[in-house]
Protein backbone atom coordinates (compact mmCIF):
# COMPACT_ATOMS: atom_id res chain seq x y z
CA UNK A 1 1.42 -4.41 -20.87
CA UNK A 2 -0.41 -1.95 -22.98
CA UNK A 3 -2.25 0.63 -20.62
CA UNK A 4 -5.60 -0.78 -22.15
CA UNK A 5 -4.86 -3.93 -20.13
CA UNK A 6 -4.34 -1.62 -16.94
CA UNK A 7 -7.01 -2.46 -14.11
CA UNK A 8 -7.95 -0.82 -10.88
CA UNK A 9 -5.43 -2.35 -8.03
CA UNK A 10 -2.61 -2.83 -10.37
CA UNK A 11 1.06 -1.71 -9.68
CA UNK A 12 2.62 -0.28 -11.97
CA UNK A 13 6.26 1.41 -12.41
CA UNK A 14 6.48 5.16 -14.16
CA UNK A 15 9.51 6.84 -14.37
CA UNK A 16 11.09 4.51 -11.86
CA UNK A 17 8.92 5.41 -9.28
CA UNK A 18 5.70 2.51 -8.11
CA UNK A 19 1.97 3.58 -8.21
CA UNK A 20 -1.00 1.71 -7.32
CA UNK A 21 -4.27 2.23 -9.99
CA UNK A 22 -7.07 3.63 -7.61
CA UNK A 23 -9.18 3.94 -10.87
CA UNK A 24 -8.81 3.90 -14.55
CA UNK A 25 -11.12 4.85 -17.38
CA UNK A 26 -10.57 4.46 -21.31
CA UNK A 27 -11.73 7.21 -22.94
CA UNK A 28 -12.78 7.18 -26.86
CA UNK A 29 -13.53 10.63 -28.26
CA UNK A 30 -15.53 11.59 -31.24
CA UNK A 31 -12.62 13.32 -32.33
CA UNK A 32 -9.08 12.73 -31.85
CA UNK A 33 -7.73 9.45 -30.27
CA UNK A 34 -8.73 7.34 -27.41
CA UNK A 35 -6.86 7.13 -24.43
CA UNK A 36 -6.71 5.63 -20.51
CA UNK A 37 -7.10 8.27 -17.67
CA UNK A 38 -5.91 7.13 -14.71
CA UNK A 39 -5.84 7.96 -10.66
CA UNK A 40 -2.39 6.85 -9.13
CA UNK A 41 -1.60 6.73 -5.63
CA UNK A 42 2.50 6.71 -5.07
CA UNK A 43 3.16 3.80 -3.28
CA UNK A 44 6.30 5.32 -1.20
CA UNK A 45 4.76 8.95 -0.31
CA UNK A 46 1.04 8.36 -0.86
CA UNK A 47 0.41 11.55 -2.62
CA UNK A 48 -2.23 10.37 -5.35
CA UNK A 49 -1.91 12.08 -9.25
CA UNK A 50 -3.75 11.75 -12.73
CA UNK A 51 -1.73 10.46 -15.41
CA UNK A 52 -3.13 9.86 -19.20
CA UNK A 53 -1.57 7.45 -21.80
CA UNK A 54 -2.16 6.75 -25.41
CA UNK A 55 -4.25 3.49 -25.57
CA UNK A 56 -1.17 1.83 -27.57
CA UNK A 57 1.42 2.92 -24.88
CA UNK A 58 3.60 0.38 -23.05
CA UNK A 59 3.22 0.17 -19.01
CA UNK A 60 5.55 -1.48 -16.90
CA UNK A 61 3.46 -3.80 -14.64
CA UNK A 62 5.11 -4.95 -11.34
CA UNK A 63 4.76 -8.36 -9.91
CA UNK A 64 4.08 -8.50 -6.28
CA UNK A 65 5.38 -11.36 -4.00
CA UNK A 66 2.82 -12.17 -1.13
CA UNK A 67 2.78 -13.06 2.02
CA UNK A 68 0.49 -14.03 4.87
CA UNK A 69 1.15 -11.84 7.82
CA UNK A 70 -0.63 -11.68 11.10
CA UNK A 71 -1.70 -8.91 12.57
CA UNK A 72 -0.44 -8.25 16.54
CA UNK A 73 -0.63 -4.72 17.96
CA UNK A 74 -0.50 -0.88 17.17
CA UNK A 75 1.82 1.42 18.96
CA UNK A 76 3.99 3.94 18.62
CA UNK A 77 5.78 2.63 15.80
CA UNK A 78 2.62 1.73 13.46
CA UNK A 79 1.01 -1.83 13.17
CA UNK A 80 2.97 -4.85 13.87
CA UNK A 81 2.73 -7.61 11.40
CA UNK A 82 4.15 -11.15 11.92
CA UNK A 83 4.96 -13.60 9.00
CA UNK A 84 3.29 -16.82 10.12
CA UNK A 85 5.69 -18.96 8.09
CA UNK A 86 9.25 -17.03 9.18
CA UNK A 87 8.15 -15.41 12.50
CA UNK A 88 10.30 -12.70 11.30
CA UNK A 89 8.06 -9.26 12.36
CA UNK A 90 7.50 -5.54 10.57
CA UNK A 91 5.92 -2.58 11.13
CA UNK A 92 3.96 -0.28 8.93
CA UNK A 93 2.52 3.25 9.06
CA UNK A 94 -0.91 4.44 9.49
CA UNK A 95 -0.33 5.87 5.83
CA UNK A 96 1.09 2.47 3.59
CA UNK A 97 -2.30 0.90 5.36
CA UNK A 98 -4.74 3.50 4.76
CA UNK A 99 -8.16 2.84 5.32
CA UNK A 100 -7.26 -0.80 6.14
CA UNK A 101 -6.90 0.20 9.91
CA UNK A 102 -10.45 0.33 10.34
CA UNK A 103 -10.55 -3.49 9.62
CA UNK A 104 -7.39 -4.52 11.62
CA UNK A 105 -8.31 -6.63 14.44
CA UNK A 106 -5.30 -8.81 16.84
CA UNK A 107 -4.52 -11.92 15.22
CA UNK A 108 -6.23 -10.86 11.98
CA UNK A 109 -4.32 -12.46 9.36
CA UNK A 110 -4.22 -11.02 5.67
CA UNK A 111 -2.04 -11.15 2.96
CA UNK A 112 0.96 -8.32 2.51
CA UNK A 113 2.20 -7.44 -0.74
CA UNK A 114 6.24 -7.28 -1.41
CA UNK A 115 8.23 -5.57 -3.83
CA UNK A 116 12.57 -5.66 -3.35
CA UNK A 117 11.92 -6.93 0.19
CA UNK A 118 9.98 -4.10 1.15
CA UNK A 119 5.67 -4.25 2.07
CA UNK A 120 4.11 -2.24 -0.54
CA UNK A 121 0.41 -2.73 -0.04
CA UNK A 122 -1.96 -5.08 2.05
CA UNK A 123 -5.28 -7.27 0.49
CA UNK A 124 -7.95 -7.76 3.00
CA UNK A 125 -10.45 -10.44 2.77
CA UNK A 126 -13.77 -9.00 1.03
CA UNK A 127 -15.56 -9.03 4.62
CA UNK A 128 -14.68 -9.15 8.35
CA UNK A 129 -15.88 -10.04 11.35
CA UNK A 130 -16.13 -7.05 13.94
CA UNK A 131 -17.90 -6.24 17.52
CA UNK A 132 -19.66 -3.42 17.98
CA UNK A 133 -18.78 -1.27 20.71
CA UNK A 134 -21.31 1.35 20.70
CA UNK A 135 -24.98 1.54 19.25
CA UNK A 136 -27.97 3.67 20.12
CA UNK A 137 -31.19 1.23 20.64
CA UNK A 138 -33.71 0.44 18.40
CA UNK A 139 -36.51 3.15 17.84
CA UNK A 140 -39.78 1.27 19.04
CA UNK A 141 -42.88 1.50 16.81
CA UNK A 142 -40.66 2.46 14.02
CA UNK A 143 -42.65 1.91 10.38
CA UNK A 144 -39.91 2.05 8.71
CA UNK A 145 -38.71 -1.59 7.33
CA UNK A 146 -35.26 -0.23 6.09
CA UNK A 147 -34.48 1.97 9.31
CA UNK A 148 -30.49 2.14 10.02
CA UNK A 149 -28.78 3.84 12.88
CA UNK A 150 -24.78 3.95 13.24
CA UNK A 151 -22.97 1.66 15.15
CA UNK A 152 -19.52 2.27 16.59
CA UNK A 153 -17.39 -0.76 15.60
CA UNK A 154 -14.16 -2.13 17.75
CA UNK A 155 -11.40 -0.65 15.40
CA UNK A 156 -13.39 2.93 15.69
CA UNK A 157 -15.17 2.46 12.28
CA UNK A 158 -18.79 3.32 12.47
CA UNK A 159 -20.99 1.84 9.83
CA UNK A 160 -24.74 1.83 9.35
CA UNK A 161 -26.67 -1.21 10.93
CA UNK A 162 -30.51 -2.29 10.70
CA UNK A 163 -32.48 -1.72 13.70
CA UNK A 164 -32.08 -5.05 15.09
CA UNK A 165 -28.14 -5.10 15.64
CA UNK A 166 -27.48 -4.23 19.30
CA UNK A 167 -24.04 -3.06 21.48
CA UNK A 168 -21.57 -6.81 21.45
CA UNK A 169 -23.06 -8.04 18.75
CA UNK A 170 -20.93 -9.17 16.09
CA UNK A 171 -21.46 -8.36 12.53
CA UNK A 172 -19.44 -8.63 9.31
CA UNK A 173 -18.26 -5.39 7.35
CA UNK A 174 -17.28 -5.56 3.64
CA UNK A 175 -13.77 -3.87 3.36
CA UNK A 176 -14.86 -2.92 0.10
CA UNK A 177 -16.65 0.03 0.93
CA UNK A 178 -17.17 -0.34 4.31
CA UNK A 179 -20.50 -1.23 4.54
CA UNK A 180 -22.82 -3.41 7.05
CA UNK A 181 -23.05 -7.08 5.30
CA UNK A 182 -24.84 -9.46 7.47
CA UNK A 183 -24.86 -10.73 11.34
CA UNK A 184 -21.49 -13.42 11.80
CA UNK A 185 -23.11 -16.56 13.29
């Protein structure tokens, strides 16, 4: 593809080595010619890099294969998936998941990307459903119609909750940016 057509979430192959886009921006100058500036995150080591190209470069894109796998326990060894077609189990590091722990729950089931047999990257649904564990209570007389206090969540994420959220309630979280969305019913 031409790396005009490059998009944030992308894989792509450089140099024989796989990135994932974490943001790209296509730059036209007054002067000179326009390019794409890019933040890439190497998929193997997780070091992230800026890379430029010419707007009418070629990029290899990579085709992922995907997978729903289920989500069964953290030790030792990372976070156990299970495929819920095969059965067949893996287990991935604390850095190929990044800041998908916070949103890992037992029996959570999302979808893990594959490249040559190996997991490359995970896709979480845009929200989940979490309990929260810890939450200081509600100031009373407060004026304030947008107050927010943090709430300690069951993975150990805390996010910022209206006033009216209290401790084992269960609210949903966008995995976007990690943000309070609503009370799950």
């Amino acid at each position: 593809m031409k790396a005009t057509n490059i998009r944030k979430g992308n894989l792509v192959r450089i140099d024989g080595t796989l990135y994932r886009v974490l943001t790209m921006d296509h730059v036209t100058p007054g002067k000179g010619r326009a390019h794409v500036q890019t933040k890439l995150r190497n998929v193997q080591l997780g070091s992230q890099t800026e890379m430029r190209f010419r707007s009418d470069e070629d990029v290899e894109r990579i085709a992922l294969e995907s997978k729903k796998m289920q989500f069964l326990y953290k030790d030792q060894q990372g976070y156990h998936f299970m495929d819920t077609s095969t059965y067949d189990q893996v287990a991935l590091s604390d850095e190929m998941l990044g800041d998908a722990t916070s949103f890992l729950v037992a029996d959570a089931v999302i979808e893990l990307q594959w490249f040559e047999g190996k997991p490359v990257s995970v896709e979480l649904p845009p929200v989940v459903d979490l309990k929260v564990v810890e939450c200081p209570p509600a100031v009373k007389d407060a004026t304030a119609s947008a107050q927010r206090k943090p709430a300690t969540l069951e993975t150990g994420l805390v996010v910022q909750v209206p006033a009216f959220i209290e401790e084992g309630e269960v609210i949903r979280v966008s995995t976007v940016d990690g943000s309070y969305s609503e009370r799950a019913r």
